[in-house]
C-alpha atoms as a PDB file:
ATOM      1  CA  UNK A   1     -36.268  48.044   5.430  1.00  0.00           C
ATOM      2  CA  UNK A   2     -36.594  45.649   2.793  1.00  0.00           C
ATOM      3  CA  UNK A   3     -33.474  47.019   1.105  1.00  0.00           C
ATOM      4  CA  UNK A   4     -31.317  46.286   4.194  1.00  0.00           C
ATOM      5  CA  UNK A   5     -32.435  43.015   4.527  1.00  0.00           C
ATOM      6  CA  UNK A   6     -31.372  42.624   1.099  1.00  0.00           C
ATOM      7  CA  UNK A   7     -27.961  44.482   1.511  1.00  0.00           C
ATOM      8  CA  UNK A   8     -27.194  41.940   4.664  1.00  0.00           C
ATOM      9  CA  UNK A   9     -28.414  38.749   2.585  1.00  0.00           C
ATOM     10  CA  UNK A  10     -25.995  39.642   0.158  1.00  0.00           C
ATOM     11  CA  UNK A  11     -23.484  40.325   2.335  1.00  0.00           C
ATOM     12  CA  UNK A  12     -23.420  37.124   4.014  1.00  0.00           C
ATOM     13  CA  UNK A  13     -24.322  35.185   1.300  1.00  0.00           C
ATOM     14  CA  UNK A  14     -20.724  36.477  -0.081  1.00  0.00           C
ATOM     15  CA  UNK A  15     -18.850  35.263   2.846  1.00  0.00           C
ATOM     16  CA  UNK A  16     -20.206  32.027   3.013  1.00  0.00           C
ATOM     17  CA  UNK A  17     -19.549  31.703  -0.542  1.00  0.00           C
ATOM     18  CA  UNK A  18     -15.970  33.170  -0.465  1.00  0.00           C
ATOM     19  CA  UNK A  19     -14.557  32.510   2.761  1.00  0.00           C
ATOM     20  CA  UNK A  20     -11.060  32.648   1.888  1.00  0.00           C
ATOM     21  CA  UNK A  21     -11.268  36.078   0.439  1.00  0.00           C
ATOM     22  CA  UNK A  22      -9.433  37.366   3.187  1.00  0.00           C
ATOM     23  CA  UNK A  23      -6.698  35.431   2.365  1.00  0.00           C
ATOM     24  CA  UNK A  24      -3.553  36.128   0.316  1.00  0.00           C
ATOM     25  CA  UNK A  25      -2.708  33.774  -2.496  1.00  0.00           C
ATOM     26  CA  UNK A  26      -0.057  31.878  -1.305  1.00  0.00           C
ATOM     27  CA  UNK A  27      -2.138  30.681   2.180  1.00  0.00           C
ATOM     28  CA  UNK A  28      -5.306  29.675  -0.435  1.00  0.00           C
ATOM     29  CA  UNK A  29      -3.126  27.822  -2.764  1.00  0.00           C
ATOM     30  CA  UNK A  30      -2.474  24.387  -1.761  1.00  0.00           C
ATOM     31  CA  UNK A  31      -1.814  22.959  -5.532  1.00  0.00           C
ATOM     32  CA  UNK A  32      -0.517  19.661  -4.015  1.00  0.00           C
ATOM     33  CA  UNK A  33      -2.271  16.516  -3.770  1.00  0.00           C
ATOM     34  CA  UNK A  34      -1.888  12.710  -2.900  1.00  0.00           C
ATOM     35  CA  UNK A  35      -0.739  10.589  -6.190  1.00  0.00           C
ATOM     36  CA  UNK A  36       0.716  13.490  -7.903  1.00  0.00           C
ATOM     37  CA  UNK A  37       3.696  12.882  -9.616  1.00  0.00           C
ATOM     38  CA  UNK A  38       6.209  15.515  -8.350  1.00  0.00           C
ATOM     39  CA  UNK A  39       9.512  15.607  -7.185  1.00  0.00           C
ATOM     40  CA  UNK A  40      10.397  12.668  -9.023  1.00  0.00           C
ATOM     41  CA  UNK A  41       8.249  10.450  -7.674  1.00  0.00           C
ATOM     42  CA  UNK A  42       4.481  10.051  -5.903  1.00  0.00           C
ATOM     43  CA  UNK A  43       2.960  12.485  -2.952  1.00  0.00           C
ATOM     44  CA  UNK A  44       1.764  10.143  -0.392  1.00  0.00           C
ATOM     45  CA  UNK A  45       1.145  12.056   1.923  1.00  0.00           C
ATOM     46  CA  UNK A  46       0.796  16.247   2.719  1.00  0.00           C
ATOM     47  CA  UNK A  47       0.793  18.373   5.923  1.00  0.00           C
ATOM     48  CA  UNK A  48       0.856  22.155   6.693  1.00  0.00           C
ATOM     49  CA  UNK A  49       3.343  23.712   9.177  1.00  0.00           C
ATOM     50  CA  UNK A  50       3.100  25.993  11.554  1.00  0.00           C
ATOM     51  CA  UNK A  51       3.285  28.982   8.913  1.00  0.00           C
ATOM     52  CA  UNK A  52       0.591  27.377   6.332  1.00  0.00           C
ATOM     53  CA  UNK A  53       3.374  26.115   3.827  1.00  0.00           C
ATOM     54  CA  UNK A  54       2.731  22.623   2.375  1.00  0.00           C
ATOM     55  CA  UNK A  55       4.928  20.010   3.083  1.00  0.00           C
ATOM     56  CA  UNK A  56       4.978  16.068   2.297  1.00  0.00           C
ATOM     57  CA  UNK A  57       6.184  12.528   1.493  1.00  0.00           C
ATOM     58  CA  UNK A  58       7.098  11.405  -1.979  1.00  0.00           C
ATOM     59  CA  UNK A  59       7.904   8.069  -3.171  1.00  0.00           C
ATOM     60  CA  UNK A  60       9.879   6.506  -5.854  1.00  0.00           C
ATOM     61  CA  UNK A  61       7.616   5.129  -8.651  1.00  0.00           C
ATOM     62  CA  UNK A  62       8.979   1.381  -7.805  1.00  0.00           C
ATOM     63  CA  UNK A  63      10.644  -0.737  -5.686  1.00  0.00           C
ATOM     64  CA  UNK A  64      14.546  -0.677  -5.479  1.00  0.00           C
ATOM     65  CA  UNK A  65      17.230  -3.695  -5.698  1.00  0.00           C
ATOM     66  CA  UNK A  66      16.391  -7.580  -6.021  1.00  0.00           C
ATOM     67  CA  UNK A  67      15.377  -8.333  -2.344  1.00  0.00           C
ATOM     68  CA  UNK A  68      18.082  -6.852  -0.584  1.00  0.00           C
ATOM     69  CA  UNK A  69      19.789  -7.645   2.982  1.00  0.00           C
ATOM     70  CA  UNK A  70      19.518  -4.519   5.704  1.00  0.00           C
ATOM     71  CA  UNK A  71      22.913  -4.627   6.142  1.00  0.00           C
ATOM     72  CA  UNK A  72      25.083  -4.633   9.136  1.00  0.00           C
ATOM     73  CA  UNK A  73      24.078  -7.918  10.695  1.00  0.00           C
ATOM     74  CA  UNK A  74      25.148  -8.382  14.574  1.00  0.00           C
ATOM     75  CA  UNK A  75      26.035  -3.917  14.956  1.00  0.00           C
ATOM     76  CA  UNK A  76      23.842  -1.875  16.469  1.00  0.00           C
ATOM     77  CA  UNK A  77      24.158   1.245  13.785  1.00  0.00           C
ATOM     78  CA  UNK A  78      24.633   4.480  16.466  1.00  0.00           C
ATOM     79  CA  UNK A  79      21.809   6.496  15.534  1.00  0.00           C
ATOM     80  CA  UNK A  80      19.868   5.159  13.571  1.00  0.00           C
ATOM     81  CA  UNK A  81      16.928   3.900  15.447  1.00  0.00           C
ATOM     82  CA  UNK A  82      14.452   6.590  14.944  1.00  0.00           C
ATOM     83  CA  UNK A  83      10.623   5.697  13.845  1.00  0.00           C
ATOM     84  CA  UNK A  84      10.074   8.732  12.527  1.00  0.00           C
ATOM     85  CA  UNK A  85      12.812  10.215  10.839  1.00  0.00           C
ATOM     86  CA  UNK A  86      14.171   7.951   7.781  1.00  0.00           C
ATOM     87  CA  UNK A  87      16.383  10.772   6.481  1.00  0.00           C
ATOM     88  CA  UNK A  88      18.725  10.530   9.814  1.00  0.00           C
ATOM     89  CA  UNK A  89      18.207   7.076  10.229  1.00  0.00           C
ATOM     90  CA  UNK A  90      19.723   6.418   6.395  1.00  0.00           C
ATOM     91  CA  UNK A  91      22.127   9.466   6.965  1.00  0.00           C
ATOM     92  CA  UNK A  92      23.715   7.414   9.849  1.00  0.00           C
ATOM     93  CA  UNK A  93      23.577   4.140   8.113  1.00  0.00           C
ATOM     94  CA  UNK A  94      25.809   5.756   5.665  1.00  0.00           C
ATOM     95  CA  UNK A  95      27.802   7.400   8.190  1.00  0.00           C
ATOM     96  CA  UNK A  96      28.669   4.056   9.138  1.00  0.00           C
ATOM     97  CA  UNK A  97      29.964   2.844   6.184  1.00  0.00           C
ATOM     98  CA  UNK A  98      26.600   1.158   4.914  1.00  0.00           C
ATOM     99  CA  UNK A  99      26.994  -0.056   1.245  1.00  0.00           C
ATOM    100  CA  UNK A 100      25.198   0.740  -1.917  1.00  0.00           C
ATOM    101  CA  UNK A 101      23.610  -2.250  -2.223  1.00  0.00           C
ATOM    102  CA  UNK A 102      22.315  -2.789   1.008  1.00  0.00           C
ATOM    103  CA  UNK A 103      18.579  -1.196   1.389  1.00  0.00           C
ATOM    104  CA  UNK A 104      19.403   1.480   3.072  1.00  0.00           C
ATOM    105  CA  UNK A 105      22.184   2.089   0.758  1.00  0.00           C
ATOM    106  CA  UNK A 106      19.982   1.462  -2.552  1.00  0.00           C
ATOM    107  CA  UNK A 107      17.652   4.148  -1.365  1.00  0.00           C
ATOM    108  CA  UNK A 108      20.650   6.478  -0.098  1.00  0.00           C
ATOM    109  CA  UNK A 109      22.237   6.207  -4.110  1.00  0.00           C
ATOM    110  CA  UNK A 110      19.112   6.485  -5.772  1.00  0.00           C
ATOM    111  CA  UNK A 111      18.339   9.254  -7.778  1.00  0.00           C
ATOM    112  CA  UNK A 112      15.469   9.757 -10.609  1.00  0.00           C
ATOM    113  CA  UNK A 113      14.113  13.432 -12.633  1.00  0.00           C
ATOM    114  CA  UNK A 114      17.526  15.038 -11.081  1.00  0.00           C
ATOM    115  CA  UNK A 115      16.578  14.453  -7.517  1.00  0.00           C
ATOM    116  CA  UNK A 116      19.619  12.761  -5.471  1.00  0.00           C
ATOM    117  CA  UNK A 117      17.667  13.400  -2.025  1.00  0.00           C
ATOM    118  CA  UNK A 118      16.212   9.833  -1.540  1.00  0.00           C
ATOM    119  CA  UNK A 119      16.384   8.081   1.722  1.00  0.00           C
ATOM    120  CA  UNK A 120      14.559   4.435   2.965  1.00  0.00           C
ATOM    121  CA  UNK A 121      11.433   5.529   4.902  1.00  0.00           C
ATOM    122  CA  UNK A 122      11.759   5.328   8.975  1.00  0.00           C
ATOM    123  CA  UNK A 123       8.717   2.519   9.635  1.00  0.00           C
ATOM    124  CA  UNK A 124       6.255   5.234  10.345  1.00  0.00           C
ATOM    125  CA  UNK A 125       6.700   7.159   6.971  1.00  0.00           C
ATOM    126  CA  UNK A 126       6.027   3.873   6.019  1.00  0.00           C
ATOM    127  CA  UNK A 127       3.204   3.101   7.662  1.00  0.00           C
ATOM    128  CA  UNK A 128       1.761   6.482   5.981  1.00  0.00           C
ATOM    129  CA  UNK A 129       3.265   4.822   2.668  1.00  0.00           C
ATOM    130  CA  UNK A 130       0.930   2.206   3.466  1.00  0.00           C
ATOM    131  CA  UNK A 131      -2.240   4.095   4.602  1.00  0.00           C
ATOM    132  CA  UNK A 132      -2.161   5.378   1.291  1.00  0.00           C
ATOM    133  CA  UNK A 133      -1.927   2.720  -0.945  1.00  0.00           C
ATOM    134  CA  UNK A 134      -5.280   2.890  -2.739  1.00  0.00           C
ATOM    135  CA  UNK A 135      -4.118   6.183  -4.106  1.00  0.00           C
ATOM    136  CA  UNK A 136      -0.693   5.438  -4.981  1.00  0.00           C
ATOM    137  CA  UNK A 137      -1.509   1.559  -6.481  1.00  0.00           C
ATOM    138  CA  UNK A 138      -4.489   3.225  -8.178  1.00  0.00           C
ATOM    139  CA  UNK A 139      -2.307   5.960 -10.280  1.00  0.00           C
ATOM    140  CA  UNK A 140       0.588   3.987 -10.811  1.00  0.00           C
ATOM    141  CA  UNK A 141      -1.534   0.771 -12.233  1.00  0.00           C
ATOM    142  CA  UNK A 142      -3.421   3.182 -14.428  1.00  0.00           C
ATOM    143  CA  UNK A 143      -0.165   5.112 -15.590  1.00  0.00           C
ATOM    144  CA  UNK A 144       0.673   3.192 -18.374  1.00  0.00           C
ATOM    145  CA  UNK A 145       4.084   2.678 -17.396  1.00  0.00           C
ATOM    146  CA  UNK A 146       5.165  -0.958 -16.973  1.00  0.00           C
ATOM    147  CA  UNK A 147       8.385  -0.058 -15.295  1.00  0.00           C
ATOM    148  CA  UNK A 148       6.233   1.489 -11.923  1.00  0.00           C
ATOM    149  CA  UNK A 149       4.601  -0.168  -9.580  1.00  0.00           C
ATOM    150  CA  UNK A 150       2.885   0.194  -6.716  1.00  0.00           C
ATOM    151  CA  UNK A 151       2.813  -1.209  -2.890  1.00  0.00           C
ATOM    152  CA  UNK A 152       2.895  -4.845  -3.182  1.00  0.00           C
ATOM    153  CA  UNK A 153       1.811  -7.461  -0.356  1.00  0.00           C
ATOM    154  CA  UNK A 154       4.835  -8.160   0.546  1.00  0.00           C
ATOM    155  CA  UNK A 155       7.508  -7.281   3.546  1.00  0.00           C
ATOM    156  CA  UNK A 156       9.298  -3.726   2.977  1.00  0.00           C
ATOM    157  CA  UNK A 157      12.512  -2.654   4.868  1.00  0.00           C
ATOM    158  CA  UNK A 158      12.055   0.472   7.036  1.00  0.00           C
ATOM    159  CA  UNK A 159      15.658   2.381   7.556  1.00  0.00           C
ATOM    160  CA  UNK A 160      14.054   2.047  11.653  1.00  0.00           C
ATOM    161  CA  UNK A 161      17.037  -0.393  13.262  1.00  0.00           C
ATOM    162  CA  UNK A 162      15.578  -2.344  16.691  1.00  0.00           C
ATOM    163  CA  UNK A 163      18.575  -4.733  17.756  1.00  0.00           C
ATOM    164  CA  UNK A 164      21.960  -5.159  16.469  1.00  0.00           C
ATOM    165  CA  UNK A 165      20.870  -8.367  14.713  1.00  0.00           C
ATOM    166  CA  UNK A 166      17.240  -6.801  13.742  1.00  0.00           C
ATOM    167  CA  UNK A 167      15.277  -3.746  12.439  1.00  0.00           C
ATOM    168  CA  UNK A 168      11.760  -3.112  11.454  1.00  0.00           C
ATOM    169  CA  UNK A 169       9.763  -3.840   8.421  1.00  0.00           C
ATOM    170  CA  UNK A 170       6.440  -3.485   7.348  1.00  0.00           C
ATOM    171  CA  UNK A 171       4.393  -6.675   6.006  1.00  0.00           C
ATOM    172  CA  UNK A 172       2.386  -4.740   3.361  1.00  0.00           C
ATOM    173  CA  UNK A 173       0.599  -8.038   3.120  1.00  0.00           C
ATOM    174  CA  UNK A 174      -0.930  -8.554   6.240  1.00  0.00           C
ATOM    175  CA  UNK A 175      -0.426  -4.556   7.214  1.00  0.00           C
ATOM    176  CA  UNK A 176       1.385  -4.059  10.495  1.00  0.00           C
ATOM    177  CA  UNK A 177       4.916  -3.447  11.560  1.00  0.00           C
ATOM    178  CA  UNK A 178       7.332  -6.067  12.773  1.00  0.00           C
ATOM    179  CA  UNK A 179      11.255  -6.511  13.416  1.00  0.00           C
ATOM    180  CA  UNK A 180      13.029  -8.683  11.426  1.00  0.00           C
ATOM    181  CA  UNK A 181      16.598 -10.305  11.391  1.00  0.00           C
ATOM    182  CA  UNK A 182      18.588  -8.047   9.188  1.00  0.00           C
ATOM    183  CA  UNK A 183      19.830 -10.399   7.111  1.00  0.00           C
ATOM    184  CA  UNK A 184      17.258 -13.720   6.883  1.00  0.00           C
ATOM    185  CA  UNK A 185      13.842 -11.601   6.025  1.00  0.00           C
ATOM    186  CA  UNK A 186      12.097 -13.493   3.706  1.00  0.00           C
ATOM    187  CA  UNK A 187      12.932 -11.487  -0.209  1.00  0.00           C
ATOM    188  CA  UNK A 188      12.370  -7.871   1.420  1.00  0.00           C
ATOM    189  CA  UNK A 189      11.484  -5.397  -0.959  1.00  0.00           C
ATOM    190  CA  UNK A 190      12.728  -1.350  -0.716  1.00  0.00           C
ATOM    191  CA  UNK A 191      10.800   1.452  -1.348  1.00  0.00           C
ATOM    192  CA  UNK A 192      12.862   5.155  -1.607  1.00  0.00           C
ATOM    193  CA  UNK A 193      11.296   8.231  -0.482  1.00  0.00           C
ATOM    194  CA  UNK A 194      12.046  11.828  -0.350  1.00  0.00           C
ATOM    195  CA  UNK A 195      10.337  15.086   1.062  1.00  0.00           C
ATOM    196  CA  UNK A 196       9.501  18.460   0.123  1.00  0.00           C
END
């Protein structure tokens, strides 16, 4: 008796201990993590789909341009309104003949470690941006590299358009969302981000 009770102990001692033995190797490993440098850039944030495959947000190692307008004053941009999607939103901003040295623009041109796949975040993949700024100041202060920086407290354009004369930013400063006349927001800074 005493043997089986020490046969089952071990048994589920070894599945508490390895509960991912069941698993192959590509569902256990999940080798990405929040301020990594990858991709060119900074993981800010991660998420699994629907299959187990990693997925996230990367942004560039500093801000872009010397306070740069929107763009577009007085046009409502067709399509480009979405909160969540900052790839389509810049996509269209392009699409409408957006310059390179409007925000949208800067982030659109921007390329850094070979990667050419950089758009201005939507003001929730901002918003993320921001929720993990610890991290990302935190690395990028301690990286020895005086040409990054990380999430000041100031107002960042979002590629998220409200109004013909207004679209959103983010006051890192105060941290909340707000719209913003296109061209009269107080020396806006850009941020570029990609995602994998």
């Amino acid at each position: 008796m005493k043997r089986y009770n020490s046969i089952f102990i071990l048994i589920i001692l070894f599945f508490f201990l390895f509960p991912f033995s069941g698993m192959t190797q590509k569902e256990c490993k999940k080798d990405r993590y929040v301020g990594e440098f990858f991709g060119g850039g900074i993981i800010y944030y991660l998420y699994l789909d629907s299959i187990g495959e990693q997925h996230g947000l990367i942004a560039s190692l500093s801000d872009l341009g010397e306070y740069p307008l929107w763009g577009f004053p007085d046009y409502q941009v067709p399509n480009c309104n979405s909160s969540w999607d900052g790839a389509s939103n810049t996509r269209a901003f392009i699409a409408a003949g957006g310059k390179p040295y409007f925000a949208i623009g800067l982030c659109a041109t921007f390329e850094n470690e070979g990667f050419k796949d950089w758009y201005m975040p939507s003001i929730d993949e901002f918003n993320l941006l921001f929720n993990a700024r610890f991290v990302v100041n935190k690395v990028l202060e301690e990286d020895g590299d005086p040409s990054t920086n990380g999430i000041l407290q100031r107002y960042y354009w979002s590629s998220s358009q409200q109004t013909a004369s207004h679209a959103w930013y983010f006051n890192a400063g105060a941290g909340f969302a707000d719209d913003g006349s296109k061209n009269n927001l107080p020396k806006p800074h850009v941020r570029a981000i990609r995602s994998f």
